[in-house]
Protein backbone atom coordinates (compact mmCIF):
# COMPACT_ATOMS: atom_id res chain seq x y z
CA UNK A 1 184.88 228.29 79.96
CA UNK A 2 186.46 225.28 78.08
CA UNK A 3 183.23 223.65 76.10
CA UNK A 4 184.81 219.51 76.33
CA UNK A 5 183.68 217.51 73.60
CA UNK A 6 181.09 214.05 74.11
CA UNK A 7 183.82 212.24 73.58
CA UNK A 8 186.09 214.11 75.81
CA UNK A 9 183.13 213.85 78.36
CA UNK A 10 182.71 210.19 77.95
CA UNK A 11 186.20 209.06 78.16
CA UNK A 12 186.70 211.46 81.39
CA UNK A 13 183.55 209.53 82.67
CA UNK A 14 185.05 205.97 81.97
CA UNK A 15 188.19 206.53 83.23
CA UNK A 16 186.15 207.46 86.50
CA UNK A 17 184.48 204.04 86.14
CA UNK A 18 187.94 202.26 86.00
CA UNK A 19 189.55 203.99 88.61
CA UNK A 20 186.52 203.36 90.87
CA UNK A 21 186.87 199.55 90.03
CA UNK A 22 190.47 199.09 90.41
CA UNK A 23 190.19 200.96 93.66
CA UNK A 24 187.22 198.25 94.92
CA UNK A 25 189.19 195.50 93.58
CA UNK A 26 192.52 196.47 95.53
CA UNK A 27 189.84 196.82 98.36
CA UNK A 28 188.25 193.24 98.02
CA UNK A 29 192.10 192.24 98.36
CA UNK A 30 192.67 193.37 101.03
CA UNK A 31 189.76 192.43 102.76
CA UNK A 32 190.92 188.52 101.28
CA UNK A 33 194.43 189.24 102.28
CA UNK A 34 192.66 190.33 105.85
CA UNK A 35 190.61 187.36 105.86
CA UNK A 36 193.33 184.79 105.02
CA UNK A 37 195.34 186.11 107.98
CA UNK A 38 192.44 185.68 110.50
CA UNK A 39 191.61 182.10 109.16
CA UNK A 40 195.07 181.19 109.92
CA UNK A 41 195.23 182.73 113.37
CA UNK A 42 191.80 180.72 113.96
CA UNK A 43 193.48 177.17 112.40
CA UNK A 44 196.59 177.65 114.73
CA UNK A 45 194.04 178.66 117.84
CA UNK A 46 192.19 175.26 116.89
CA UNK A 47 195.15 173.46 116.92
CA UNK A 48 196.19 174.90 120.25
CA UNK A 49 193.35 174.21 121.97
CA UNK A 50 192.91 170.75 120.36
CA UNK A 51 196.75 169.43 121.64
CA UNK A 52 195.15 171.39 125.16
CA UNK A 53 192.55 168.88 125.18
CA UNK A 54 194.57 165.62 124.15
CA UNK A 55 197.22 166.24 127.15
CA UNK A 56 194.53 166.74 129.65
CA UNK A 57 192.11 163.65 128.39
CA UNK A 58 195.11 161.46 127.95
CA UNK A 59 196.60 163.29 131.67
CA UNK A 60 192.65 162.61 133.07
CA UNK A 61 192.87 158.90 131.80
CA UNK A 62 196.32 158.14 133.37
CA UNK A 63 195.28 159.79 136.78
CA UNK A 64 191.77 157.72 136.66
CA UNK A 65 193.44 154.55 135.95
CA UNK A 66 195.70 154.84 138.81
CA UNK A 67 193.16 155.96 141.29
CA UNK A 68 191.00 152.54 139.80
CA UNK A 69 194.13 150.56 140.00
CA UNK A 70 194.89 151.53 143.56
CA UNK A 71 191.21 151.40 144.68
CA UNK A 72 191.31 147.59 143.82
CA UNK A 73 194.31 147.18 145.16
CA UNK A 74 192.52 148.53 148.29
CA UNK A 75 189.61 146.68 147.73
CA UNK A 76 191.52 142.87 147.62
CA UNK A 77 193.71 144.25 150.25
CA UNK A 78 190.65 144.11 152.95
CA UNK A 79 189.71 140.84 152.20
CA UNK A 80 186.82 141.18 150.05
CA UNK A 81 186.40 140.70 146.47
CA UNK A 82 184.31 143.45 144.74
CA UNK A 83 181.17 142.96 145.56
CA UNK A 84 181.85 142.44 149.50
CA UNK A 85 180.50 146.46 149.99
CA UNK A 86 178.84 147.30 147.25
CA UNK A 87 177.73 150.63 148.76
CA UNK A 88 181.03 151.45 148.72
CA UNK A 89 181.98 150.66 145.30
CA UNK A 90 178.53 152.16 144.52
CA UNK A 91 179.79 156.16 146.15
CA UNK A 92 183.59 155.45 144.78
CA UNK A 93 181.81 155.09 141.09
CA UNK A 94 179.16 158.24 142.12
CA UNK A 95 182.40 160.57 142.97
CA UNK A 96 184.85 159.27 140.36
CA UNK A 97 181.89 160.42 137.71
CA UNK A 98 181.20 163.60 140.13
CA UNK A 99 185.07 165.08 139.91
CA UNK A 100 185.03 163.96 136.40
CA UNK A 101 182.46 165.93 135.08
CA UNK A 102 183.38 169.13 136.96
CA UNK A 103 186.78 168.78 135.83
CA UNK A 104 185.34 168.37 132.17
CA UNK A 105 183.17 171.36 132.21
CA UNK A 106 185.19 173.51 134.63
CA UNK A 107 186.85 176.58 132.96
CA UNK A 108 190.56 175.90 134.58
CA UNK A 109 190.99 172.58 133.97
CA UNK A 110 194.93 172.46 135.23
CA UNK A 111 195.14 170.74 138.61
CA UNK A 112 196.76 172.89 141.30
């Protein structure tokens, strides 16, 4: 058997130590390089779903001003003003906010 010297010993032992820590620190980047790339997919993802929501609020808002548009139109058109049924105007506003809300919190949100 070899007999090492301390200071063979100890420099054996350190360059242990630095081989452990340079293989945790290519580790930790990975896991940053790893990290980064999942932050990104989850920016673009936000994004996505954000320009999702604009087209359908702004698609939503278009299609509810037409129906309110053509409502009055229908409204004046039968000789009353807008308080001549206001029952009517009443379950008009009750299922405008009805089909609003379930189209809001509805999971397919596309009209067929």
């Amino acid at each position: 058997m070899e007999k090492r010297t301390p200071d063979a010993a100890i420099a054996e032992a350190m360059n242990r130590v630095l081989a452990a820590e340079r293989e945790a620190a290519e580790a930790i980047a990975a896991a940053n390089r790893s990290a980064e790339s999942v932050i990104e997919s989850a920016r673009l993802r936000r994004r996505r779903i954000l320009d999702t929501a604009r087209r359908r609020a702004t698609r939503l808002h278009v299609q509810g001003q037409s129906r309110l548009e053509q409502t009055l139109r229908d409204l004046e058109g039968h000789g009353g003003g807008p308080t001549s049924d206001i029952d009517t105007l009443r379950g008009l506003a009750r299922d405008a906010i009805q089909n609003l809300a379930r189209r809001l919190t509805s999971v397919d949100h596309e009209p067929h």
